[in-house]
Protein backbone atom coordinates (compact mmCIF):
# COMPACT_ATOMS: atom_id res chain seq x y z
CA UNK A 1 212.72 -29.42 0.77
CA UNK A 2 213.40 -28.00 3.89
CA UNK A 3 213.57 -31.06 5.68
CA UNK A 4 215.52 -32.79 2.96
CA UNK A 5 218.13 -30.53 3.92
CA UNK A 6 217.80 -31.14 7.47
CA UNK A 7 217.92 -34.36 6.99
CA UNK A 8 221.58 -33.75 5.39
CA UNK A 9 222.79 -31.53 7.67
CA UNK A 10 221.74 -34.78 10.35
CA UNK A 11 223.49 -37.16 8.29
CA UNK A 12 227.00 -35.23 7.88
CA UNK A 13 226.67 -33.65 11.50
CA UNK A 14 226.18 -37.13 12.61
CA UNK A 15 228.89 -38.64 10.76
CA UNK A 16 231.16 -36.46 12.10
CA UNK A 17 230.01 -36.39 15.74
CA UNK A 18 230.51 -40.54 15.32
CA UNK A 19 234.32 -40.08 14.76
CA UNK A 20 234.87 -37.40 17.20
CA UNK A 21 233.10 -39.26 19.87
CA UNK A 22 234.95 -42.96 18.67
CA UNK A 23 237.81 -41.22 18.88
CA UNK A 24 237.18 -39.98 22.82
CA UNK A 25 236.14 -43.78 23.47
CA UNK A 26 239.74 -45.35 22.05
CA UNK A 27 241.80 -42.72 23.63
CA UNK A 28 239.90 -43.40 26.90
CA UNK A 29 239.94 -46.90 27.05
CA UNK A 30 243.69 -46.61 26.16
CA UNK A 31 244.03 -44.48 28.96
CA UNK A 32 242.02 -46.86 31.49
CA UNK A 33 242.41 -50.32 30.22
CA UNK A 34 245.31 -50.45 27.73
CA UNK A 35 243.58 -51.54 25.04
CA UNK A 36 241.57 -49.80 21.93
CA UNK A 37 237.74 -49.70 23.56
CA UNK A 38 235.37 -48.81 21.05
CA UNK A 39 231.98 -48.93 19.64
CA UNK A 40 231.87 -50.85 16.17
CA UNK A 41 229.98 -48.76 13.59
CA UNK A 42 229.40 -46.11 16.19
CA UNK A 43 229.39 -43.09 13.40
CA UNK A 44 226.49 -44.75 11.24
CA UNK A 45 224.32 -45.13 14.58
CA UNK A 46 225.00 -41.24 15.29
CA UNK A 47 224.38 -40.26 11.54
CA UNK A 48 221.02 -42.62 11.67
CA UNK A 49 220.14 -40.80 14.55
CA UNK A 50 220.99 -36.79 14.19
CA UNK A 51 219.22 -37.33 10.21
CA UNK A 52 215.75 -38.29 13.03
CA UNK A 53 216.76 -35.97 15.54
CA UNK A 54 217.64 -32.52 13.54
CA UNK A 55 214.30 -32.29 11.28
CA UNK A 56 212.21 -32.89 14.25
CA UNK A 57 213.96 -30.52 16.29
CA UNK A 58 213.90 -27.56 13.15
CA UNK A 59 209.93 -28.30 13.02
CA UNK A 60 209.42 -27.90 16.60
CA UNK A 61 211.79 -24.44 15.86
CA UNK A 62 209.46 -23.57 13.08
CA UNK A 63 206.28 -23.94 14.47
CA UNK A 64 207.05 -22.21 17.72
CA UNK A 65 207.45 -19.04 16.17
């Protein structure tokens, strides 16, 4: 269960981390090229990736202790 929820947390955290850090790409590459720069589907690839990354990092937490 408890890495269920990690796995959630990951996911949303993610998610959001994806739009804050699109965001920071398109207001950059307006800045420097004039143009929207971004990274298509960017948000999925961070939620894909912080639902891997938190549980592994809460069982190294865990088991440390």
């Amino acid at each position: 269960m408890r890495i269920f929820l990690a796995m959630i947390v990951g996911v949303v955290g993610g998610f959001i981390l994806g739009i804050a850090l699109s965001s920071m790409i398109g207001v950059l590459g307006m800045m420097v090229f004039n143009q929207p720069v971004g990274i298509k589907y960017l948000p999925y690839f961070t939620a894909l990736g912080c639902a891997i990354l938190v549980p592994m990092i809460d069982h190294k937490s865990v088991h440390s202790k």
